[in-house]
N, C-alpha and C. Protein backbone atom coordinates (compact mmCIF):
# COMPACT_ATOMS: atom_id res chain seq x y z
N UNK A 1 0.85 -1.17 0.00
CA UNK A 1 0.00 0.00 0.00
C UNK A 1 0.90 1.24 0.00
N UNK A 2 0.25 2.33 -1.17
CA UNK A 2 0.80 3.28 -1.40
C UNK A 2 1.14 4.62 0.16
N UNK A 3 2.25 5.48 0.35
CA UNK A 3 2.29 6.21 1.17
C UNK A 3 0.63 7.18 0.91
N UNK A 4 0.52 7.50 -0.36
CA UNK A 4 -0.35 8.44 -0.40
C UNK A 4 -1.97 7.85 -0.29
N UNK A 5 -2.11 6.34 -0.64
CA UNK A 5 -3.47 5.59 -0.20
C UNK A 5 -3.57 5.45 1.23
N UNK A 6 -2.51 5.45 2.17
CA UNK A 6 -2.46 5.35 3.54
C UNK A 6 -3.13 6.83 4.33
N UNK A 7 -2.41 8.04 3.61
CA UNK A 7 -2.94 9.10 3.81
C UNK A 7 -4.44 9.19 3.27
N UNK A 8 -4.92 8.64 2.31
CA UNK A 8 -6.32 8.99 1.73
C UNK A 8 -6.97 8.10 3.07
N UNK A 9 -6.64 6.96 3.04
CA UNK A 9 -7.86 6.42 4.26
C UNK A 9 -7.59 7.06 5.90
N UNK A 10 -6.85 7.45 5.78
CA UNK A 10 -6.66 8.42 7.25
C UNK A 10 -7.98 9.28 7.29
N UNK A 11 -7.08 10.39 6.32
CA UNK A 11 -8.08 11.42 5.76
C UNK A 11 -9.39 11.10 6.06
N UNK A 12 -9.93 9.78 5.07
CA UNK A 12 -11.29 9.51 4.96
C UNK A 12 -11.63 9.04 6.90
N UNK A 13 -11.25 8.49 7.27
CA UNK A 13 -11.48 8.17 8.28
C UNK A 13 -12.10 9.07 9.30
N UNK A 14 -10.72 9.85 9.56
CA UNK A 14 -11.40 10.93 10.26
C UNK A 14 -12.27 11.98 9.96
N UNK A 15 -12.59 12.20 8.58
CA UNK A 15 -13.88 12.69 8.16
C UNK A 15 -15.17 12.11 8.26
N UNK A 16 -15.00 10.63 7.96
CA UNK A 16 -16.25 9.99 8.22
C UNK A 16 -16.80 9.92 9.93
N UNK A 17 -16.09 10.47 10.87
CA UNK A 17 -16.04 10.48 12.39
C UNK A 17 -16.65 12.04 12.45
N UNK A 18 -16.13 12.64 11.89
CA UNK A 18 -16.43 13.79 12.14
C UNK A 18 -17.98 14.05 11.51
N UNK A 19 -18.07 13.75 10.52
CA UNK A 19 -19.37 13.54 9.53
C UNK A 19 -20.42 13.09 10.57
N UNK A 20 -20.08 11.97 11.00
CA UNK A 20 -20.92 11.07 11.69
C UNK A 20 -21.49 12.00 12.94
N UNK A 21 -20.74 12.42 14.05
CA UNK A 21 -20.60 12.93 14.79
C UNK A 21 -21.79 14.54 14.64
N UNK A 22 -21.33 15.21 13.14
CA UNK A 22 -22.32 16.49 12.74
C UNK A 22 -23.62 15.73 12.91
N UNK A 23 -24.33 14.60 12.25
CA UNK A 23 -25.04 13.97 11.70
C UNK A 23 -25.71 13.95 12.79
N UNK A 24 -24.83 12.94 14.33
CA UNK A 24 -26.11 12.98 15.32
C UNK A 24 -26.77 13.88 15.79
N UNK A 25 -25.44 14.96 15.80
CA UNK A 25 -26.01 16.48 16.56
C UNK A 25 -26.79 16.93 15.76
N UNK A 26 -26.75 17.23 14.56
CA UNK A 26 -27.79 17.68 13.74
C UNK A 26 -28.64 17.60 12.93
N UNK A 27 -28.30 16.60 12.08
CA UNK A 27 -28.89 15.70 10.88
C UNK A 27 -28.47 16.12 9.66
N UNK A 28 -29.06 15.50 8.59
CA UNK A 28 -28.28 15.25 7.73
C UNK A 28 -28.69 16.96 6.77
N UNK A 29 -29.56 17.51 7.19
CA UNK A 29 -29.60 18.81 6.53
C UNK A 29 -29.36 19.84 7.53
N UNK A 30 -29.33 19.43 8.96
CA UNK A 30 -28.56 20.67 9.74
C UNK A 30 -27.48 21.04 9.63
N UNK A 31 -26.80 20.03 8.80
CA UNK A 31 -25.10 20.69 8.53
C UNK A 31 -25.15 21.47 7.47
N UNK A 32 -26.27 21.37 6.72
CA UNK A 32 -26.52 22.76 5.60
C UNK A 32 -27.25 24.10 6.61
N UNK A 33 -27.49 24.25 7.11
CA UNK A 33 -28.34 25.15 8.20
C UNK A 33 -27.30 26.47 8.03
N UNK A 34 -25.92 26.01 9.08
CA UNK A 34 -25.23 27.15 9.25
C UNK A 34 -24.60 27.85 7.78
N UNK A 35 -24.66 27.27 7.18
CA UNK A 35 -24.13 27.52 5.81
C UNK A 35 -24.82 28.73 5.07
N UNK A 36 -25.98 28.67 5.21
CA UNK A 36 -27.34 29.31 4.49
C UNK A 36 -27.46 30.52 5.39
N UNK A 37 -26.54 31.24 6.72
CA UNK A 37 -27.57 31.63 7.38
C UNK A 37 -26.82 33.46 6.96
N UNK A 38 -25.82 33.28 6.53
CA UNK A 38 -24.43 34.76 5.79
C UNK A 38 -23.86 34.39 4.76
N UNK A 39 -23.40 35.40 4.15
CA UNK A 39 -22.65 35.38 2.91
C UNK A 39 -21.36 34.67 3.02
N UNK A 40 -20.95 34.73 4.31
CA UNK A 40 -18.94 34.40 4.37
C UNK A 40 -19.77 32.40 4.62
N UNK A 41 -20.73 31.98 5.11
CA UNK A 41 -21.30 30.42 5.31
C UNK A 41 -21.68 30.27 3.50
N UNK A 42 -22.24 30.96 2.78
CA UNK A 42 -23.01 30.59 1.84
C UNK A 42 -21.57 30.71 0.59
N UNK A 43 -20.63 31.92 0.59
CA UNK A 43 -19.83 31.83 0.28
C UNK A 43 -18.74 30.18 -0.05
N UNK A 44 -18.35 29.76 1.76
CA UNK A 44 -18.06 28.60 1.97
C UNK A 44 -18.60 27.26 1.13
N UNK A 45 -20.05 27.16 1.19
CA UNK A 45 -21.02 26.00 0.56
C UNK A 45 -20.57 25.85 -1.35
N UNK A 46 -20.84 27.35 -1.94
CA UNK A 46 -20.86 27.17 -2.93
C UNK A 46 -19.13 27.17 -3.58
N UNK A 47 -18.66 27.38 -2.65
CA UNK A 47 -16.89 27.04 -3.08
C UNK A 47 -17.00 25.30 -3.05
N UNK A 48 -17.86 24.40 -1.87
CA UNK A 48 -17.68 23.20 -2.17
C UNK A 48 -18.20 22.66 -3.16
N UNK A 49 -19.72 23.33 -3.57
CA UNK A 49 -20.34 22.73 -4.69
C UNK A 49 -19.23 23.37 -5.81
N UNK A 50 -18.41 23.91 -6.21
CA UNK A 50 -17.87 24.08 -7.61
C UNK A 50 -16.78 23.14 -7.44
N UNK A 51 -15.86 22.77 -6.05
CA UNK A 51 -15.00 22.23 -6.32
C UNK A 51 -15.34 20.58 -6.64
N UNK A 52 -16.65 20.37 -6.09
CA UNK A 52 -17.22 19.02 -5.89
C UNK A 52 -17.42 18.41 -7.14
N UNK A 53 -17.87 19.62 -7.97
CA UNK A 53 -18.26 19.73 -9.62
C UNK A 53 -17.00 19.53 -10.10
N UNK A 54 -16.09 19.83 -9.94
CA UNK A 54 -15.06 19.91 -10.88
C UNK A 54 -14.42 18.63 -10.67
N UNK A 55 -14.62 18.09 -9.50
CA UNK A 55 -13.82 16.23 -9.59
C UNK A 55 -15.08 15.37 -9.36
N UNK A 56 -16.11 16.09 -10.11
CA UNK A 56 -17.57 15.23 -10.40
C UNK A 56 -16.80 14.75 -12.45
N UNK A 57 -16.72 15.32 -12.63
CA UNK A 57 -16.38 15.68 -13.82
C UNK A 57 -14.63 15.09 -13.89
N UNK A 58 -13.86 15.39 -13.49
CA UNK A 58 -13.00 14.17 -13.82
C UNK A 58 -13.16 12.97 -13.26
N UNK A 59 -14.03 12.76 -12.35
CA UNK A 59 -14.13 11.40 -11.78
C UNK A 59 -15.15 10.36 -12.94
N UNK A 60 -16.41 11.36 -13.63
CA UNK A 60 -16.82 10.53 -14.52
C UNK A 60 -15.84 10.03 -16.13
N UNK A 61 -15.06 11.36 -16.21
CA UNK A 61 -13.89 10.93 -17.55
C UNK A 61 -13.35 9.83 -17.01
N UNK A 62 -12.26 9.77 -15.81
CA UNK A 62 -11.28 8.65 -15.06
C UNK A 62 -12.02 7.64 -15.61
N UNK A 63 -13.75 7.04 -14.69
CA UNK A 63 -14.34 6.04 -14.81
C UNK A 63 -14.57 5.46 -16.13
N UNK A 64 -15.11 6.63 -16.85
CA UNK A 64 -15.78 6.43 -18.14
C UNK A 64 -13.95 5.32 -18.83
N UNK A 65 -12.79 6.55 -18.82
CA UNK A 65 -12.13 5.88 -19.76
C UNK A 65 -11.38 4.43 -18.98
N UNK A 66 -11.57 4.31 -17.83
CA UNK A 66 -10.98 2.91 -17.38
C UNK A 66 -12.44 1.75 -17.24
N UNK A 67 -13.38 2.09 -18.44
CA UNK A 67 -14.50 1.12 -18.40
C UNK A 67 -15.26 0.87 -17.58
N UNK A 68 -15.37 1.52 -16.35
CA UNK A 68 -15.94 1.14 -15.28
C UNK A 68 -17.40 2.33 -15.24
N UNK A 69 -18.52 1.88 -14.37
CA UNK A 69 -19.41 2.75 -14.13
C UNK A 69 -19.31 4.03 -13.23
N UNK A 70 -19.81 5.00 -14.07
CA UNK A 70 -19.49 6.55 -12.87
C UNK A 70 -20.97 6.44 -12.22
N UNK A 71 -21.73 6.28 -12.55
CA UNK A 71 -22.76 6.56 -11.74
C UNK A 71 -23.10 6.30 -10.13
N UNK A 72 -22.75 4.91 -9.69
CA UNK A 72 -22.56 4.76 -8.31
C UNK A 72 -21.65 6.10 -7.00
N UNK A 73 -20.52 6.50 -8.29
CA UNK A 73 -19.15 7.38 -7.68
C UNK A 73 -19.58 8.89 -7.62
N UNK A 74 -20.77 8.83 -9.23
CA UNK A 74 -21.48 10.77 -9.05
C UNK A 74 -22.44 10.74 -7.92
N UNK A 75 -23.62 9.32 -7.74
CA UNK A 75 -24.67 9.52 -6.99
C UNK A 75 -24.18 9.72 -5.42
N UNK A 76 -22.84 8.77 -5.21
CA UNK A 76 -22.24 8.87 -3.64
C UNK A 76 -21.48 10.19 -3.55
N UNK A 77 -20.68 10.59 -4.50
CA UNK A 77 -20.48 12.52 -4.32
C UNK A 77 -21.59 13.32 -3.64
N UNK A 78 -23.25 12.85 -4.56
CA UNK A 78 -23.92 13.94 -4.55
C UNK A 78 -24.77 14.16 -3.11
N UNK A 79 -24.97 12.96 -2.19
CA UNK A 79 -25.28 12.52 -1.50
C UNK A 79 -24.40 12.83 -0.32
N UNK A 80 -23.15 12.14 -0.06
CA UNK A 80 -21.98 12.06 0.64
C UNK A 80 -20.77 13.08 0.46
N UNK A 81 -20.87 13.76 -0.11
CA UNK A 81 -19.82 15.13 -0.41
C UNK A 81 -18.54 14.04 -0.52
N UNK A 82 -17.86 14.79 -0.14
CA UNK A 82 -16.48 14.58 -0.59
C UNK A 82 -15.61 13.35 0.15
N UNK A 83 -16.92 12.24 0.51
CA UNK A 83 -16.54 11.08 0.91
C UNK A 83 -16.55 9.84 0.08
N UNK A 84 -17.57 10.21 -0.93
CA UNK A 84 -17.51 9.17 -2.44
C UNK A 84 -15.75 9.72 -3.54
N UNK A 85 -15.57 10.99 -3.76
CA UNK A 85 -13.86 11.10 -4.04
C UNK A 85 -13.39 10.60 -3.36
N UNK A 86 -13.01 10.78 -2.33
CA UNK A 86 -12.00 10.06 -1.19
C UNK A 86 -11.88 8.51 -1.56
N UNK A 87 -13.44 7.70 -1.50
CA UNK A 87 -13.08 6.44 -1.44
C UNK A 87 -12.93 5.87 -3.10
N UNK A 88 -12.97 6.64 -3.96
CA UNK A 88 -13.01 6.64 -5.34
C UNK A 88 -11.04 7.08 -5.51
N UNK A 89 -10.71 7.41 -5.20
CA UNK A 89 -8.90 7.38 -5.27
C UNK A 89 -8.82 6.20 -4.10
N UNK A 90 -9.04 6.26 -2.91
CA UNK A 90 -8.64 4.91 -2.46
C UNK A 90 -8.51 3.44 -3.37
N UNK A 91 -10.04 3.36 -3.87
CA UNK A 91 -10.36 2.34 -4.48
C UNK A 91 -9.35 2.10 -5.61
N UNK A 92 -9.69 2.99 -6.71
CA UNK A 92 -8.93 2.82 -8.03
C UNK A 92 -7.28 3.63 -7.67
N UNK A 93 -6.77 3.01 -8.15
CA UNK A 93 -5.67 3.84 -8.08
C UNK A 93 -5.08 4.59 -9.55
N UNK A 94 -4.81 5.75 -9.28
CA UNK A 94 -4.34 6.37 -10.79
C UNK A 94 -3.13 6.74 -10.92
N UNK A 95 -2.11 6.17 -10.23
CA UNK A 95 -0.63 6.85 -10.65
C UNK A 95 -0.42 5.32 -11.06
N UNK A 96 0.54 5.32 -12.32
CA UNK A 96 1.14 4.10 -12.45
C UNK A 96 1.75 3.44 -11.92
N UNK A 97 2.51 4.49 -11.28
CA UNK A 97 3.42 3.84 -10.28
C UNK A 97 3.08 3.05 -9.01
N UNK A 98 2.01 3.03 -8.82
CA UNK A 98 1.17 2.16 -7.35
C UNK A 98 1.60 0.67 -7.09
């Protein structure tokens, strides 16, 4: 296992704790709440939706050209933010060198 796949499931790890953790305290649309409520929160949100978009979009090229289905990897983005990428480089790996 790669140094940098070791770091991705860290990463993912402790996001999915932290995720989890927002989730009981608030639910799954109270973590959109504070986001919505000023410009510098709403600011924040829509910086994730463009960046989310933009490796929505190489994640379906990646899939598309290594034959595999994107749809499972866009619907868990759209759903799960930036925990379907995470486990989408875990999973596949894209440096040759791996």
């Amino acid at each position: 296992m790669t140094k940098q796949r070791i770091i991705l499931i860290i990463v993912l790890v402790a996001f999915l704790a932290l995720t989890g953790a927002a989730l009981v305290d608030h639910g799954y649309w109270g973590i959109f709440e504070p986001q919505l409520k000023n410009y510098a929160g709403l600011q924040v949100l829509i910086d994730l939706v463009i960046a989310l978009s933009l490796f929505l979009v190489w994640m379906w090229r990646d899939a598309k050209a290594a034959g595999r289905n994107p749809w499972p990897w866009l619907l868990l983005t759209l759903t799960l933010g930036s925990i379907g990428p995470l486990i989408y480089l875990i999973v596949y790996k894209t440096d040759k060198h791996d």
